[in-house]
PDB file of N, CA and C in Angstrom:
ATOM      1  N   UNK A   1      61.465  82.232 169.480  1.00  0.00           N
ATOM      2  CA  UNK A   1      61.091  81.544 168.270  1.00  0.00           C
ATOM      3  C   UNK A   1      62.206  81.637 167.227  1.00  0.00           C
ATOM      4  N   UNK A   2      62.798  82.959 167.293  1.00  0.00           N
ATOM      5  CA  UNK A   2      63.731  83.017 165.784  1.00  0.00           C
ATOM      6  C   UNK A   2      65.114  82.005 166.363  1.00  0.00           C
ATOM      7  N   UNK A   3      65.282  81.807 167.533  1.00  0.00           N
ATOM      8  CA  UNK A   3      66.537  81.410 168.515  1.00  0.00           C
ATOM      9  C   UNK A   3      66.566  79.747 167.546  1.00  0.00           C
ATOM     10  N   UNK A   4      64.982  79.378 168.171  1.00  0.00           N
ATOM     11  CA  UNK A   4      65.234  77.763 167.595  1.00  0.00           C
ATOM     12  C   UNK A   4      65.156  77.516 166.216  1.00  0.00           C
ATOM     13  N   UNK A   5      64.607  79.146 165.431  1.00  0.00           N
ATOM     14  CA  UNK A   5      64.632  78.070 163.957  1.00  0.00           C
ATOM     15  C   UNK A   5      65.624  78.545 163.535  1.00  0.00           C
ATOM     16  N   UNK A   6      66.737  79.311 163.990  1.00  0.00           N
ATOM     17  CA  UNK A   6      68.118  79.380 163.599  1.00  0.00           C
ATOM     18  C   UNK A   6      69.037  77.689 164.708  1.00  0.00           C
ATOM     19  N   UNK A   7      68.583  77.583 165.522  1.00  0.00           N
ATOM     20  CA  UNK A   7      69.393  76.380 166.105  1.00  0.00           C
ATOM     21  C   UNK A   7      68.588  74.873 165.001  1.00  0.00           C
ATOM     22  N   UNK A   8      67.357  74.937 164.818  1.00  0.00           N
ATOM     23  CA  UNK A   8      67.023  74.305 164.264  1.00  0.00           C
ATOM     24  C   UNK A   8      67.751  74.060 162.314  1.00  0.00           C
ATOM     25  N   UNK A   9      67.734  74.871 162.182  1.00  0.00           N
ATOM     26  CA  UNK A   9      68.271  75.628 160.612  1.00  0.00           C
ATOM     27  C   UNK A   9      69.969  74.600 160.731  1.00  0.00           C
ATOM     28  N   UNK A  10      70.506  74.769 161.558  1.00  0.00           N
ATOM     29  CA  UNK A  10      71.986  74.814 161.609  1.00  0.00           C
ATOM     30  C   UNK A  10      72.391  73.353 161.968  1.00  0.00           C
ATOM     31  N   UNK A  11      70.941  72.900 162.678  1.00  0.00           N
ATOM     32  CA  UNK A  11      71.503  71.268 163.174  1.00  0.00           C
ATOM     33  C   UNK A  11      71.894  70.143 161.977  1.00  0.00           C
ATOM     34  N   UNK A  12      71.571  70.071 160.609  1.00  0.00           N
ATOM     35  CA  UNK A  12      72.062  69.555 160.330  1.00  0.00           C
ATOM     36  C   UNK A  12      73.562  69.509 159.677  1.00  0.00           C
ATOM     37  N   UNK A  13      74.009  70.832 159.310  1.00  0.00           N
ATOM     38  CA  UNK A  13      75.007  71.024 159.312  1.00  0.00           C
ATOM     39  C   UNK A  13      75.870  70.483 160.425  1.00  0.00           C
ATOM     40  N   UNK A  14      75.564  70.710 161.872  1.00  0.00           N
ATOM     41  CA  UNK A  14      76.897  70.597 162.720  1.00  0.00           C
ATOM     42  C   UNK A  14      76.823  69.273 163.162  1.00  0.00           C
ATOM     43  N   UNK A  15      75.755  68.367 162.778  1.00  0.00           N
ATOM     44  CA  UNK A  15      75.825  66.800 163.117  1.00  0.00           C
ATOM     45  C   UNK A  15      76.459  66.582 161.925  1.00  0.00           C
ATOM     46  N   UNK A  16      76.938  66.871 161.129  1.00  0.00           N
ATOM     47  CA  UNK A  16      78.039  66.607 159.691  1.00  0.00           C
ATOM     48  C   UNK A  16      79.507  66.847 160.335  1.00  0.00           C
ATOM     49  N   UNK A  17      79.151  67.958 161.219  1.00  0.00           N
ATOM     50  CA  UNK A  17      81.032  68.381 161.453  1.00  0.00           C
ATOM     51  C   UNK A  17      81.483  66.881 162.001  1.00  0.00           C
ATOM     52  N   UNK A  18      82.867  67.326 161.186  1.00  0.00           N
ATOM     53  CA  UNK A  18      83.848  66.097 161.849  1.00  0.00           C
ATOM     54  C   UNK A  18      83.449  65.422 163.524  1.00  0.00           C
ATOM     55  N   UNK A  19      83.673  63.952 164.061  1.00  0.00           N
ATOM     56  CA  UNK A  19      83.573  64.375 165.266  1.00  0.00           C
ATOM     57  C   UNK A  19      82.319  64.765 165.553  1.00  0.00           C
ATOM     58  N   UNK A  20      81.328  65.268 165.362  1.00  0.00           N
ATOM     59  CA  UNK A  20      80.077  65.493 165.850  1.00  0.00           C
ATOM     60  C   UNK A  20      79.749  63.796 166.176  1.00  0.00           C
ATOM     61  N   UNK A  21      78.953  63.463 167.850  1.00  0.00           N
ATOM     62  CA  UNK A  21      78.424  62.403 167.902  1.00  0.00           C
ATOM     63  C   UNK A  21      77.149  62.511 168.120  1.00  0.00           C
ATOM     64  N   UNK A  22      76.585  63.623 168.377  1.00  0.00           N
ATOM     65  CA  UNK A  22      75.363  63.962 169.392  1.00  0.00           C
ATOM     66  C   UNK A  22      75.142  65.186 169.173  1.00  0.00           C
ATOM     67  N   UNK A  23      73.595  65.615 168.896  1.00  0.00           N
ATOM     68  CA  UNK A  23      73.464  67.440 168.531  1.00  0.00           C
ATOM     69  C   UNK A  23      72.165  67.506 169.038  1.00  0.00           C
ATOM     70  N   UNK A  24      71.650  67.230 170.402  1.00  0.00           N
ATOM     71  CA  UNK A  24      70.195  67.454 170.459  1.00  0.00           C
ATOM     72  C   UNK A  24      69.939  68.767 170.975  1.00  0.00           C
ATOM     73  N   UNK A  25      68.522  69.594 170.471  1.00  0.00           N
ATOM     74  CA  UNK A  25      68.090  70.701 170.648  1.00  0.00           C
ATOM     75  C   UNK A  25      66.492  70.346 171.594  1.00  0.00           C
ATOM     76  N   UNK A  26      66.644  70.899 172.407  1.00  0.00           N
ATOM     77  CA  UNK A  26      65.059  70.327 173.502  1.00  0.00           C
ATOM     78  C   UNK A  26      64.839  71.596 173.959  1.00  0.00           C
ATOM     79  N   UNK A  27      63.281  71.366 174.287  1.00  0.00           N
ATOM     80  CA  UNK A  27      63.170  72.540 175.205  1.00  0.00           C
ATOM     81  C   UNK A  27      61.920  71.808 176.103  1.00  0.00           C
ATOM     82  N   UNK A  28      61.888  72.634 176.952  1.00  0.00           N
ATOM     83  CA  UNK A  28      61.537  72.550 179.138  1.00  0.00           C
ATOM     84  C   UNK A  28      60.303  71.990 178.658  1.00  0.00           C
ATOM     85  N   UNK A  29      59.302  70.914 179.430  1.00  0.00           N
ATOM     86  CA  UNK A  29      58.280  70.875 179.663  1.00  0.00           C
ATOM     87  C   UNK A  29      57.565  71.814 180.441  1.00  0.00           C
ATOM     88  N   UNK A  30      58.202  72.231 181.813  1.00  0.00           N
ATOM     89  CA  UNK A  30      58.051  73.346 181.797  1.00  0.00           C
ATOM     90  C   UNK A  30      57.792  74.607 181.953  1.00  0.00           C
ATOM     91  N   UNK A  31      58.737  74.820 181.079  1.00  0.00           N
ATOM     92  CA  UNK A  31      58.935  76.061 180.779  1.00  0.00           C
ATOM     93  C   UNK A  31      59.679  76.307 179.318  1.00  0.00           C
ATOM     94  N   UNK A  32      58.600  76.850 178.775  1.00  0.00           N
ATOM     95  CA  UNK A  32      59.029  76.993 177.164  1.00  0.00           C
ATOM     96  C   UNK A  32      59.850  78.098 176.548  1.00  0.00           C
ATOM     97  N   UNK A  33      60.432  78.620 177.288  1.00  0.00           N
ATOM     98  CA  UNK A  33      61.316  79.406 176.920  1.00  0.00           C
ATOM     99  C   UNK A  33      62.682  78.957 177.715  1.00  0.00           C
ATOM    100  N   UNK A  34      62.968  77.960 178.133  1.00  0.00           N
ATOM    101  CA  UNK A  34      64.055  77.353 178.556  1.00  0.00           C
ATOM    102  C   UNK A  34      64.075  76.495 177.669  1.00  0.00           C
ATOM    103  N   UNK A  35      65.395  76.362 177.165  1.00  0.00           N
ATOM    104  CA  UNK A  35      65.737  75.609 175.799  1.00  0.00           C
ATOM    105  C   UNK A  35      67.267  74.679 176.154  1.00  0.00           C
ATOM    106  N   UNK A  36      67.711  73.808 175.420  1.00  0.00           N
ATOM    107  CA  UNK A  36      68.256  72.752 175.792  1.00  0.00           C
ATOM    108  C   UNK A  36      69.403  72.405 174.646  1.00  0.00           C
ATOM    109  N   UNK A  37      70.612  72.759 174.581  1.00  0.00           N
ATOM    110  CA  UNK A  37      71.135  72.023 173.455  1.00  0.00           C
ATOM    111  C   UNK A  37      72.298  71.556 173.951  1.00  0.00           C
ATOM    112  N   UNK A  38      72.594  70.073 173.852  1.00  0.00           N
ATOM    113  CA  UNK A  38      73.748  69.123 173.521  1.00  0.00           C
ATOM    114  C   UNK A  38      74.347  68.823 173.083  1.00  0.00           C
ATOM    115  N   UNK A  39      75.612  68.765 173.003  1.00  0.00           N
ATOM    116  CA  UNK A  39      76.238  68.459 172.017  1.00  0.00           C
ATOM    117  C   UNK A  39      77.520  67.475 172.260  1.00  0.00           C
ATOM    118  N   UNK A  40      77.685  66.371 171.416  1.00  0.00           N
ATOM    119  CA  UNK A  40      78.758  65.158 172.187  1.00  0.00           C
ATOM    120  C   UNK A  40      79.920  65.593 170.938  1.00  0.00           C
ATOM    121  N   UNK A  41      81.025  65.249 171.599  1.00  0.00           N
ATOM    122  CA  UNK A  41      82.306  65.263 170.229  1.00  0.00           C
ATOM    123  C   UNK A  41      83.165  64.751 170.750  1.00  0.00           C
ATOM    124  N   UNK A  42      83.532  63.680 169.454  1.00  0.00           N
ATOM    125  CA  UNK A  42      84.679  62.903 169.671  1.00  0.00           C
ATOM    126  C   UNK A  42      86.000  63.181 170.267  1.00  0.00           C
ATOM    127  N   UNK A  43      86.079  64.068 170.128  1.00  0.00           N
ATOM    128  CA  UNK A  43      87.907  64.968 171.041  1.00  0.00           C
ATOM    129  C   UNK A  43      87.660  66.055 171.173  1.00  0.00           C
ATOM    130  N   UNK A  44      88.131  66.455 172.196  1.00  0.00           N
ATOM    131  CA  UNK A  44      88.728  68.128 172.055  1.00  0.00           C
ATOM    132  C   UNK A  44      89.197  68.657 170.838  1.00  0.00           C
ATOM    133  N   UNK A  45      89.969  68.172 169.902  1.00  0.00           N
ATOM    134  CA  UNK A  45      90.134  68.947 169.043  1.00  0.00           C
ATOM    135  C   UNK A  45      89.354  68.944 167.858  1.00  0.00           C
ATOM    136  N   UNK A  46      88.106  68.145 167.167  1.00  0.00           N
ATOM    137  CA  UNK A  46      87.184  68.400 167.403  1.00  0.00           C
ATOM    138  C   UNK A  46      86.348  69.709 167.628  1.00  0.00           C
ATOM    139  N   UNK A  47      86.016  69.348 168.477  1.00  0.00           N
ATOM    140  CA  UNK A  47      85.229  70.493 169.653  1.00  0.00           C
ATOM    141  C   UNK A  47      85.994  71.569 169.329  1.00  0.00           C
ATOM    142  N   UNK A  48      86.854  72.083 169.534  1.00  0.00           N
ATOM    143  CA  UNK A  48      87.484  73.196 169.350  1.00  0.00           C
ATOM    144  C   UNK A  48      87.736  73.288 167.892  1.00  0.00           C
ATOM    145  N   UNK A  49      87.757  72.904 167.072  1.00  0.00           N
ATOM    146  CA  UNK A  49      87.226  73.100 165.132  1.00  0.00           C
ATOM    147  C   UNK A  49      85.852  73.522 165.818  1.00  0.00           C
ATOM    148  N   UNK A  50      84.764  73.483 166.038  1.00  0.00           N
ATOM    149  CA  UNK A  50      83.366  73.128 166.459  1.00  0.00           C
ATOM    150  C   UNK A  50      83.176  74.906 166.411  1.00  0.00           C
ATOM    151  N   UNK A  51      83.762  74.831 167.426  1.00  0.00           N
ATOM    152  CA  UNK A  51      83.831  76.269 168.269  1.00  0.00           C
ATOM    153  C   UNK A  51      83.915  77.611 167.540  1.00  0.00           C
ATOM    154  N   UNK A  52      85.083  77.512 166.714  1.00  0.00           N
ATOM    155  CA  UNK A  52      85.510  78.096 165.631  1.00  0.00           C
ATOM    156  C   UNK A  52      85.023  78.000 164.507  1.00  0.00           C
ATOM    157  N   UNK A  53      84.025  77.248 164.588  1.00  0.00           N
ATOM    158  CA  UNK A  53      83.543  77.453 163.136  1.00  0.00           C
ATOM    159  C   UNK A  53      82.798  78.376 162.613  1.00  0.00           C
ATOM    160  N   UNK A  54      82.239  78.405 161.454  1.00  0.00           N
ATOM    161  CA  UNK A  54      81.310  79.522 161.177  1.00  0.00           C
ATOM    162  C   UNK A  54      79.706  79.201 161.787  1.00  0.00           C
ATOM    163  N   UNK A  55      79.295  77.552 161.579  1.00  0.00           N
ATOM    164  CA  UNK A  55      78.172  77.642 162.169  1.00  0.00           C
ATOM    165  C   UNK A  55      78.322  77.720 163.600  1.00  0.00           C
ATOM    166  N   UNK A  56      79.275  77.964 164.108  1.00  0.00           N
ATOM    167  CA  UNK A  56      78.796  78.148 165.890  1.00  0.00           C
ATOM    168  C   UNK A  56      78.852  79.427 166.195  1.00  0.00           C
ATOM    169  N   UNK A  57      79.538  80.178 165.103  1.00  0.00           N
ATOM    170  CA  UNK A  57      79.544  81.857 165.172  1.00  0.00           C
ATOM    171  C   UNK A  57      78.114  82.731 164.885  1.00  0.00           C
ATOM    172  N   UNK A  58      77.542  81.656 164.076  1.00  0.00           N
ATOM    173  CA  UNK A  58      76.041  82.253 163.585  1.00  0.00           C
ATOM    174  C   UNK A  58      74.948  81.711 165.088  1.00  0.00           C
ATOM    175  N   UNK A  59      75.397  80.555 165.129  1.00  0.00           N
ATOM    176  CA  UNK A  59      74.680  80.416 166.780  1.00  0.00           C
ATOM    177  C   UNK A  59      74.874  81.164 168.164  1.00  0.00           C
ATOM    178  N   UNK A  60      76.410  81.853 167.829  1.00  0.00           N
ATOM    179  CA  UNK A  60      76.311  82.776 168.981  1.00  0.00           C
ATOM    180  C   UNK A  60      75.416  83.964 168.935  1.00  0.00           C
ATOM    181  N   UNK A  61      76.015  84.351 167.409  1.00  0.00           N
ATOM    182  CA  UNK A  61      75.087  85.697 166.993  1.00  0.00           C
ATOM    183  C   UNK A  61      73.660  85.427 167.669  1.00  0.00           C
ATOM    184  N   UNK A  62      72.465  84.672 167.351  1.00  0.00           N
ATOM    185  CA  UNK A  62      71.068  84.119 167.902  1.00  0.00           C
ATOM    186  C   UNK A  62      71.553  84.276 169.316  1.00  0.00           C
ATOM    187  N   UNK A  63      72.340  84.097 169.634  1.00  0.00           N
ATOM    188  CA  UNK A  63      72.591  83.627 171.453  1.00  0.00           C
ATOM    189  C   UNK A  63      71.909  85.400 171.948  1.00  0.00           C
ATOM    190  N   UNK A  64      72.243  86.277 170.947  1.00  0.00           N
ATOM    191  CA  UNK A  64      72.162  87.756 171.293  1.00  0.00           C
ATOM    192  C   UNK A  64      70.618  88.037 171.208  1.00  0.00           C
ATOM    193  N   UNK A  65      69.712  86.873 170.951  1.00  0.00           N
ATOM    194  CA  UNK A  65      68.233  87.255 170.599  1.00  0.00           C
ATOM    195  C   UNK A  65      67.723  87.078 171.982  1.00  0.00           C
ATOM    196  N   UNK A  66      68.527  86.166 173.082  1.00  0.00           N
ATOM    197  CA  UNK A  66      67.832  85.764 174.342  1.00  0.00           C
ATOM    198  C   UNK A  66      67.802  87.182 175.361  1.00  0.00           C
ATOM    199  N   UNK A  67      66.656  87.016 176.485  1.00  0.00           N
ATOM    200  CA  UNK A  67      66.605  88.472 177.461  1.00  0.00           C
ATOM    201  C   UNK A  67      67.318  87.950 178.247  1.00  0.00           C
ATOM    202  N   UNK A  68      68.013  86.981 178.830  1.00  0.00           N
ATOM    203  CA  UNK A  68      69.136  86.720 179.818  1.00  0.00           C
ATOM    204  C   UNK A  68      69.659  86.284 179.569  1.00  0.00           C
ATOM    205  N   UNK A  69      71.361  86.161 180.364  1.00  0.00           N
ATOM    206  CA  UNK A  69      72.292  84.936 180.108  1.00  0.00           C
ATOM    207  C   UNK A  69      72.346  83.433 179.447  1.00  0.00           C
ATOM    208  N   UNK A  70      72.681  83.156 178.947  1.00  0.00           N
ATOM    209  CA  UNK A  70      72.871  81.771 178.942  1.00  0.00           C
ATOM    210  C   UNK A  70      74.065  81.401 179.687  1.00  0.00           C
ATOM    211  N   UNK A  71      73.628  79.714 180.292  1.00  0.00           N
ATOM    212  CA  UNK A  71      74.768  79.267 180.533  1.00  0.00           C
ATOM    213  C   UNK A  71      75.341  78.172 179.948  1.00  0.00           C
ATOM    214  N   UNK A  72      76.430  78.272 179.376  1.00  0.00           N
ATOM    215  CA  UNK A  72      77.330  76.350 178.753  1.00  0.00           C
ATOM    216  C   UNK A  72      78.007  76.055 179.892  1.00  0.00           C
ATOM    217  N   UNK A  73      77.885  75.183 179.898  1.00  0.00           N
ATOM    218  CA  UNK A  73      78.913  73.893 180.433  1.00  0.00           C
ATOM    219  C   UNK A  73      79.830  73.050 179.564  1.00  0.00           C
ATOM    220  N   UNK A  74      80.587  72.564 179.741  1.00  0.00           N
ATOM    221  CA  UNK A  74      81.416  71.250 179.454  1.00  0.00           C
ATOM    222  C   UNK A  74      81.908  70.254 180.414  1.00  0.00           C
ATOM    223  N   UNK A  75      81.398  69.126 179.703  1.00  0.00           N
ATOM    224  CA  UNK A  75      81.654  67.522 180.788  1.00  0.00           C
ATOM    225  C   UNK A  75      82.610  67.167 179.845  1.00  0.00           C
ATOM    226  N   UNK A  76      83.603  66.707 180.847  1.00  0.00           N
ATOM    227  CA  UNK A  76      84.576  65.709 179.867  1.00  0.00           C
ATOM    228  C   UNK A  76      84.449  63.948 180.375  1.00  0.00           C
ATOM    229  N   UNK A  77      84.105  63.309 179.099  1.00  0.00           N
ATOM    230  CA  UNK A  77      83.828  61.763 179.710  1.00  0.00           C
ATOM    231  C   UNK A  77      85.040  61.054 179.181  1.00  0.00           C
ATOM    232  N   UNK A  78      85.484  60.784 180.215  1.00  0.00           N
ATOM    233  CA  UNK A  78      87.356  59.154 180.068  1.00  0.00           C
ATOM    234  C   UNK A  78      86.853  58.308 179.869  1.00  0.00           C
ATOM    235  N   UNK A  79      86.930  57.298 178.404  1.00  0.00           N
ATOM    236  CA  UNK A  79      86.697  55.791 178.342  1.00  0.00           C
ATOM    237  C   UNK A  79      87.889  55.022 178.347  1.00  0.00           C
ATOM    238  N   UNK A  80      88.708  54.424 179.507  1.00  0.00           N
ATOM    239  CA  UNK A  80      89.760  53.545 179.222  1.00  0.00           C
ATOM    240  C   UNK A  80      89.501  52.754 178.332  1.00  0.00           C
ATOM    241  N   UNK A  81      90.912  52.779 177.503  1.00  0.00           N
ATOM    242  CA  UNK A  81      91.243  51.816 176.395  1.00  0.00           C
ATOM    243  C   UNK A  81      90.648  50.221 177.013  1.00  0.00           C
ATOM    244  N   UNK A  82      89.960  49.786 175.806  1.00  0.00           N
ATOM    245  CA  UNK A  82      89.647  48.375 176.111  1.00  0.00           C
ATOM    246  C   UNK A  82      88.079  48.102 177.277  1.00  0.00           C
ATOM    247  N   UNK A  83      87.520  49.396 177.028  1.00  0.00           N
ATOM    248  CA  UNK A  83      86.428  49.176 178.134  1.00  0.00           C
ATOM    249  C   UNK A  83      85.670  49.840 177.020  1.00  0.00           C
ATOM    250  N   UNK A  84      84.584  49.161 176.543  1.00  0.00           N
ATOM    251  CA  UNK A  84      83.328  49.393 175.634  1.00  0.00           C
ATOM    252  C   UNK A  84      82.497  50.611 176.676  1.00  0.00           C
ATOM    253  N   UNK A  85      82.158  51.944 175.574  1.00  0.00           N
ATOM    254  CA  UNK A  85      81.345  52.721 175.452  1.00  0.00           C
ATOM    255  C   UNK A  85      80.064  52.208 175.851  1.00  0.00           C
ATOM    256  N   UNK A  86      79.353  52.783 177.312  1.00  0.00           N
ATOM    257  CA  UNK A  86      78.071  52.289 177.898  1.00  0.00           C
ATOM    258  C   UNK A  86      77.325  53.328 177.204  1.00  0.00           C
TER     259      UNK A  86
END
């Protein structure tokens, strides 16, 4: 509970960061203690401001409220020049 209303608390801040395109927070149908967050950004560099920031430092801190691991990922998506965003 304290996990999402600190992820909740923080989302509008980091859909402001530069580069933020996408910030969704979900959780499992289920299973309600499996939780879900997304996040799209315009570049790597970007993303890496993102990372470093203070609100993703206060989201790690919460990361320390969970009883197991979490896992992140990163997808990187290529749009050739001149080919419209599906």
């Amino acid at each position: 509970m304290e996990l999402s209303q600190t992820i909740a608390s923080l989302s509008g801040f980091i859909r402001a960061e530069k580069g933020c395109r996408r910030y969704d927070f979900c959780q499992s149908m289920e299973d309600e203690n499996r939780l879900f967050l997304l996040e799209e950004w315009d570049t790597q560099e970007n993303l890496m401001a993102h990372l470093k920031s203070e609100h993703f430092m206060v989201f790690r801190g919460a990361m320390n409220l969970l009883q197991k691991p979490y896992e992140r990922m990163f997808y990187t998506v290529f749009h050739p020049k001149g080919k419209e965003e599906i």
